[in-house]
Protein backbone atom coordinates (compact mmCIF):
# COMPACT_ATOMS: atom_id res chain seq x y z
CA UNK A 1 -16.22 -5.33 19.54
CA UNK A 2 -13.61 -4.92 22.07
CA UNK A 3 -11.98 -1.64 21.26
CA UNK A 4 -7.77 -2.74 22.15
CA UNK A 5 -8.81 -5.61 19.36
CA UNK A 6 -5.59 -4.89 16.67
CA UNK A 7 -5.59 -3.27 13.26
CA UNK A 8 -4.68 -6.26 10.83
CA UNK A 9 -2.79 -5.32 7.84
CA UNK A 10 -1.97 -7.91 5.21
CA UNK A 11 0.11 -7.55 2.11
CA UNK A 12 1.76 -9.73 -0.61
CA UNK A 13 5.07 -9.28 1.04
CA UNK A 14 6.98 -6.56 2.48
CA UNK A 15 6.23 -3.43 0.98
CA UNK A 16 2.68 -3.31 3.53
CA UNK A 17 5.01 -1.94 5.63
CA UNK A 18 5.40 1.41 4.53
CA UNK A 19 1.75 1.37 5.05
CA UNK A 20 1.85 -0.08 8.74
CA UNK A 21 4.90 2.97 9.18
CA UNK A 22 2.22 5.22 8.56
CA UNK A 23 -0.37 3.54 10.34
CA UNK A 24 1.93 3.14 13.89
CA UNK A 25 3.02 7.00 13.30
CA UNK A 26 -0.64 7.69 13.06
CA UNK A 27 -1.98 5.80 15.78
CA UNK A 28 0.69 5.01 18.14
CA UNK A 29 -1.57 3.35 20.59
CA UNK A 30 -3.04 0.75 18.39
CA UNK A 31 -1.64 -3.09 18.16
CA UNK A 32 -1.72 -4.21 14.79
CA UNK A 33 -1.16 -7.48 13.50
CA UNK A 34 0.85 -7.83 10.09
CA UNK A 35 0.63 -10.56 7.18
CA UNK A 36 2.87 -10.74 4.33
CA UNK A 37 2.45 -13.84 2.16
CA UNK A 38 6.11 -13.56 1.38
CA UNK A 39 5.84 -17.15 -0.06
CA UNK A 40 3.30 -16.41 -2.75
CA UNK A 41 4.37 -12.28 -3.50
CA UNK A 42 4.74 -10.77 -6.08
CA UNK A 43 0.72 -10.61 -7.19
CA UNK A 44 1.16 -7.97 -9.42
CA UNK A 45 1.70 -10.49 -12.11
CA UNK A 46 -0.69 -12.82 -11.27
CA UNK A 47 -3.99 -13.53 -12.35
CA UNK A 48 -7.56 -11.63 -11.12
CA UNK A 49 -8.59 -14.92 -9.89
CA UNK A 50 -5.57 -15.86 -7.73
CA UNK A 51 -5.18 -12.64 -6.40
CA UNK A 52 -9.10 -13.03 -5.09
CA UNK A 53 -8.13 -16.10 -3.46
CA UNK A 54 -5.21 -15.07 -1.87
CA UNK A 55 -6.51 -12.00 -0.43
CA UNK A 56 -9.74 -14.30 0.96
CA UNK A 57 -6.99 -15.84 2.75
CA UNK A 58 -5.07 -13.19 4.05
CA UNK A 59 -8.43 -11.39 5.32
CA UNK A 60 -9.42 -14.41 7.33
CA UNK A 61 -6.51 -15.04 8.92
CA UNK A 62 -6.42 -11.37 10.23
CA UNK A 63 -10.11 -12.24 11.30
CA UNK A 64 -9.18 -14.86 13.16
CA UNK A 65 -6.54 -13.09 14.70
CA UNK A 66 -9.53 -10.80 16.11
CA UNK A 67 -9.32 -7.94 14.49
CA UNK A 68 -11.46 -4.73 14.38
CA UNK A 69 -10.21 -4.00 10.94
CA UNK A 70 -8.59 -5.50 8.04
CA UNK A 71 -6.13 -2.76 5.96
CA UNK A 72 -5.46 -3.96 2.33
CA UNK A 73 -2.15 -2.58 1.99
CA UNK A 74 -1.22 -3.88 -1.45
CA UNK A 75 -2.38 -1.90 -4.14
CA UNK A 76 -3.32 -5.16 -6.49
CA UNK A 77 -5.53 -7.01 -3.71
CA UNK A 78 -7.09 -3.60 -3.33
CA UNK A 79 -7.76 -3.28 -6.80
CA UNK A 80 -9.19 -6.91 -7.58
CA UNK A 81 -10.59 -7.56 -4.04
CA UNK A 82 -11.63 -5.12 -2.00
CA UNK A 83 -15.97 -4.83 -2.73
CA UNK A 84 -15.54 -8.61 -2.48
CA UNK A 85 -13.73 -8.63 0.89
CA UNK A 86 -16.11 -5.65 1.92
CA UNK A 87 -19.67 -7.77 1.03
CA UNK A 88 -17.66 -10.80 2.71
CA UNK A 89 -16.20 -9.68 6.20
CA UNK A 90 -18.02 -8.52 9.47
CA UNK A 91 -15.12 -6.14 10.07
CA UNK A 92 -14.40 -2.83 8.28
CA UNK A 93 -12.17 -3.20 5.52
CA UNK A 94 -9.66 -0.31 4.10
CA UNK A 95 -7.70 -0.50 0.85
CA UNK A 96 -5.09 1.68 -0.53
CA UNK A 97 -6.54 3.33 -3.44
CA UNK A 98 -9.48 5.24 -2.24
CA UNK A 99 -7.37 7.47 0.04
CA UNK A 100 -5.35 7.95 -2.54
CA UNK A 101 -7.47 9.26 -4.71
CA UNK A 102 -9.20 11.69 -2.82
CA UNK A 103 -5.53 13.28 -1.88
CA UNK A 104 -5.09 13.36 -6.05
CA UNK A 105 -7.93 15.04 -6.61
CA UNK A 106 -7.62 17.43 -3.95
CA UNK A 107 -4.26 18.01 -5.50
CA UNK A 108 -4.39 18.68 -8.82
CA UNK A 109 -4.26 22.01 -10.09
CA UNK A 110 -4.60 21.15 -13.85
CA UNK A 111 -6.26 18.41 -13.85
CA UNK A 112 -3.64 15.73 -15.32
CA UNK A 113 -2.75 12.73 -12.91
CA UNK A 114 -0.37 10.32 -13.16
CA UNK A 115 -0.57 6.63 -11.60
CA UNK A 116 2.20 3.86 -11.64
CA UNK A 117 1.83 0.93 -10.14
CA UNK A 118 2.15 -3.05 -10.72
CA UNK A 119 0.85 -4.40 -14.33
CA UNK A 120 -1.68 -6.28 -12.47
CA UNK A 121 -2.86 -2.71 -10.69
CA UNK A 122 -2.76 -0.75 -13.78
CA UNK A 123 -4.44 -3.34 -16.27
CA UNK A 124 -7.21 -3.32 -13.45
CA UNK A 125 -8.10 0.44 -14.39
CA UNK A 126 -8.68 0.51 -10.43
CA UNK A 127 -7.29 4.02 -10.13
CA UNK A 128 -8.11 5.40 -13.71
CA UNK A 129 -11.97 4.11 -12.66
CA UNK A 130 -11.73 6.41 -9.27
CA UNK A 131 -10.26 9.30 -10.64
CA UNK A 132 -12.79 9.80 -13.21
CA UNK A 133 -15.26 8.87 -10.52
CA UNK A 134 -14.58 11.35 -8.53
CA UNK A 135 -13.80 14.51 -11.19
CA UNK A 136 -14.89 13.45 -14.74
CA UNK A 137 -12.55 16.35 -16.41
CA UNK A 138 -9.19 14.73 -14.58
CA UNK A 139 -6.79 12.98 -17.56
CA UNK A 140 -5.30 9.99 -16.26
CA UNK A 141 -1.54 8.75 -17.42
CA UNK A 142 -1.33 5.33 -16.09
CA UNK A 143 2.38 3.20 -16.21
CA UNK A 144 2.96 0.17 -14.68
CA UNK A 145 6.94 0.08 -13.22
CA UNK A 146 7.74 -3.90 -12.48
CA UNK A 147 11.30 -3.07 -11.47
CA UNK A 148 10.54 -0.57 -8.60
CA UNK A 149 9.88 -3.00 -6.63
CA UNK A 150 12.65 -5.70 -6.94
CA UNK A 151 14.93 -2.52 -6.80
CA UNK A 152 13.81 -1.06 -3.60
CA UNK A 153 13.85 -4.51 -1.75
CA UNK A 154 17.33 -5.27 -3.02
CA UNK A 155 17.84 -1.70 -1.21
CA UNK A 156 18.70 -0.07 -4.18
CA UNK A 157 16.33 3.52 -4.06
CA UNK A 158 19.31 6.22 -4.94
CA UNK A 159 21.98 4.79 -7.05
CA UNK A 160 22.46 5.39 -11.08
CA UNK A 161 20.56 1.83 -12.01
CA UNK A 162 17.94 3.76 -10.05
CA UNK A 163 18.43 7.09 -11.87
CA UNK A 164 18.02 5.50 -15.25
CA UNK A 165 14.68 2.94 -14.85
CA UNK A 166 12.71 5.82 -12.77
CA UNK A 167 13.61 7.77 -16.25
CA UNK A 168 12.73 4.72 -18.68
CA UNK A 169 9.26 4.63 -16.84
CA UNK A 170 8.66 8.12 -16.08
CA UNK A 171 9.84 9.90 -19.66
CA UNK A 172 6.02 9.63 -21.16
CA UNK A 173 4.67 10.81 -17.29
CA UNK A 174 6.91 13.56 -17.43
CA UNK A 175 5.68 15.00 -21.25
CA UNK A 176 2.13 14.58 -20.29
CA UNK A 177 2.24 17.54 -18.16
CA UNK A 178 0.98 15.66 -14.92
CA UNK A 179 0.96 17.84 -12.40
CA UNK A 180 -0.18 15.44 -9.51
CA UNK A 181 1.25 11.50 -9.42
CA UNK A 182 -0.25 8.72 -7.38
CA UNK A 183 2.68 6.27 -5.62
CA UNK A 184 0.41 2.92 -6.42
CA UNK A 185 2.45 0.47 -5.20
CA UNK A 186 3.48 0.45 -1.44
CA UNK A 187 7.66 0.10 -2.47
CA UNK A 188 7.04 3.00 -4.24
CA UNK A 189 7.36 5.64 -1.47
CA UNK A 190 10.53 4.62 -0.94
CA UNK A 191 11.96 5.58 -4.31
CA UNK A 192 10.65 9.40 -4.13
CA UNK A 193 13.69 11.19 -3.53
CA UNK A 194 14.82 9.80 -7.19
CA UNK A 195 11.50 10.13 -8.94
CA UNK A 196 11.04 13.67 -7.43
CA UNK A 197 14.34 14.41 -8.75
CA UNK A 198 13.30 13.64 -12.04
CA UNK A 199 9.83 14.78 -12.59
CA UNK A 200 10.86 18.21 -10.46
CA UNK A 201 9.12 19.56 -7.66
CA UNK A 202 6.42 20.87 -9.28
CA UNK A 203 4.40 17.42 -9.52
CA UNK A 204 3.16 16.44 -6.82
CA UNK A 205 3.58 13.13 -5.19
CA UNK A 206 1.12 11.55 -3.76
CA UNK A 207 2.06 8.72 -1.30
CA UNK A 208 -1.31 6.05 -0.52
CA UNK A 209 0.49 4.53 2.50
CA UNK A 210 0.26 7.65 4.36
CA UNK A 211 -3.15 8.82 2.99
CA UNK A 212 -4.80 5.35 3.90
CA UNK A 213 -3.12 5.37 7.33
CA UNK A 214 -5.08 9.00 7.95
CA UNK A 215 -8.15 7.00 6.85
CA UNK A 216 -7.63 4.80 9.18
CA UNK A 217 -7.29 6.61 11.91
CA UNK A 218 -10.62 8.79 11.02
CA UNK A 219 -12.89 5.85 10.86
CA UNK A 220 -11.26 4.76 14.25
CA UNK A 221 -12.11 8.11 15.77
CA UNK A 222 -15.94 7.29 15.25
CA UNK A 223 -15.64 5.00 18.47
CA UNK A 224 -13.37 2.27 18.04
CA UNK A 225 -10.09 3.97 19.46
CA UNK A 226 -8.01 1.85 21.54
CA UNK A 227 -8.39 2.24 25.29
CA UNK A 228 -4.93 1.40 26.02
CA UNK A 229 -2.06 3.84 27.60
CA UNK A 230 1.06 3.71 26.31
CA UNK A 231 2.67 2.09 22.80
CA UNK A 232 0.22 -0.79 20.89
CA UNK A 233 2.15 -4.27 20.21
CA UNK A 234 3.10 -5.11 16.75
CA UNK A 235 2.94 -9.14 15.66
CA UNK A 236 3.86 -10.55 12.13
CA UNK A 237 3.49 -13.53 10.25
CA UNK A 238 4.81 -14.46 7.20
CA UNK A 239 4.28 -17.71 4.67
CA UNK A 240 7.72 -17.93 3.93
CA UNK A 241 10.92 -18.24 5.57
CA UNK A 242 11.02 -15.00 7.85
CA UNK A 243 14.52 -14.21 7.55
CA UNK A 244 14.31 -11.99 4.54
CA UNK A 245 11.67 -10.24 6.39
CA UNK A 246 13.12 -9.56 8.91
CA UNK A 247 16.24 -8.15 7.47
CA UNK A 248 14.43 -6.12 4.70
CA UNK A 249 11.65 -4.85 6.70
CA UNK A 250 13.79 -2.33 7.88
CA UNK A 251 14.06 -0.32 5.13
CA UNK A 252 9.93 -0.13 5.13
CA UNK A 253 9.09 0.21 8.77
CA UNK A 254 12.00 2.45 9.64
CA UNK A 255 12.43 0.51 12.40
CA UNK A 256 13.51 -3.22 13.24
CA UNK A 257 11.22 -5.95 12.63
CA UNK A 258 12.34 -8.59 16.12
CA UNK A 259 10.53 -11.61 15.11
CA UNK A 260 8.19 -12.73 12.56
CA UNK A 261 6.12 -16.36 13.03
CA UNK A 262 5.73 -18.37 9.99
CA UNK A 263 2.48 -19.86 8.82
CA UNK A 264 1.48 -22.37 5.91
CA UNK A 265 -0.14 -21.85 3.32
């Protein structure tokens, strides 16, 4: 495998990005190659099988694209898909809730943890299944927050509609005692400033785009580093009209998204 082959990265939509933010700050000399299959997002409402045969189709597109590995950054298509995209691909494939996990667990002090996330990723008992995996004595408070999402890509993360869902979903989180709480969704980082402010600063928050992007960048270090000097190219393809994309993607990669190609689906 040729070593300057790109990192794919394929979401639902937009909120990947967050995770390819980390992934660029971690590994500035790597191209990547982004999907988001804006047309067909959100998944976290849709059903186990869909989300299967989505994510089939996001993987092999990346594949196609020649990639040396395929990043799952959406936290539902990790959740349903990954072992199946694992036993399917020749490439290495990452998800979002491992790394996670392990940064929990090496968190917690008291052993409660807290997870939030889309219905679809909490019904899945993805993260509840790791945690307890990994430390059989951890407590897991789960909550699924639909609104997070539609209210960070509206651009709405510090405003009083803001104030009052993060406390409609995070009242129960709070009384448990959590002491540690997993960001499951990839909008979600961008809403910690008001759900630190809420739960205080002694939870800690856990944030699986950055913790995935340090996962990738260790199994790259086992020889499959790119060769290149200088700053890796960045391409993106969407399934709906790119546009939205590429006004909103701002807010996740922290920089401008130029150009995004569309493709059918």
């Amino acid at each position: 495998m040729n070593k300057d082959s790109p990192i794919g990265v394929f979401d639902s939509g937009i909120g990947g990005l967050t995770v390819l933010h980390s992934i660029m700050d971690a590994l500035p000399r790597e191209n990547t190659v982004y999907l988001g299959d804006t047309a067909r997002a959100p998944y976290g409402a849709k059903s186990v099988e869909t989300v299967l045969r989505y994510s089939i189709e996001n993987s092999e597109f990346l594949v196609e694209k020649g990639v040396k590995v395929v990043v799952v950054a959406c936290n539902t298509s990790t959740a349903i898909a990954l072992e199946h995209l694992r036993e399917r691909l020749s490439v290495l494939v990452i998800g979002v809730i491992e790394p996670g996990v392990k940064r929990a667990v090496r968190s917690t002090r008291n052993k409660k943890v807290g997870v939030i996330g889309t219905e679809a990723t909490i019904q899945s008992g993805a993260y509840t299944g790791a945690l307890k995996a990994a430390d059989g004595r951890i407590e897991v408070y789960s909550r699924a927050c639909p609104l997070f999402a539609p209210l960070v890509e509206e651009g709405w993360t510090d405003n009083a509609v803001v104030e009052m869902t993060v406390k409609a979903y995070m009242g129960s989180l709070k009384q448990s005692g959590i002491d540690t709480l997993i960001l499951g969704c990839t909008h979600y980082p961008l809403l910690k400033k008001a759900i630190r402010k809420y739960l205080g600063s002694s939870v800690r928050l856990v944030d699986s785009a950055e913790e995935t992007a340090l996962e990738v960048a260790l199994a790259l270090k086992k020889n499959m580093l790119a060769k290149m000097r200088g700053k890796g190219i960045h391409s993106f393809f969407v399934t709906d009209a790119p546009e939205r994309f590429i006004k909103v993607g701002r807010r996740f990669l922290g920089e401008k998204v130029e150009s995004a190609v569309r493709i059918e689906r």
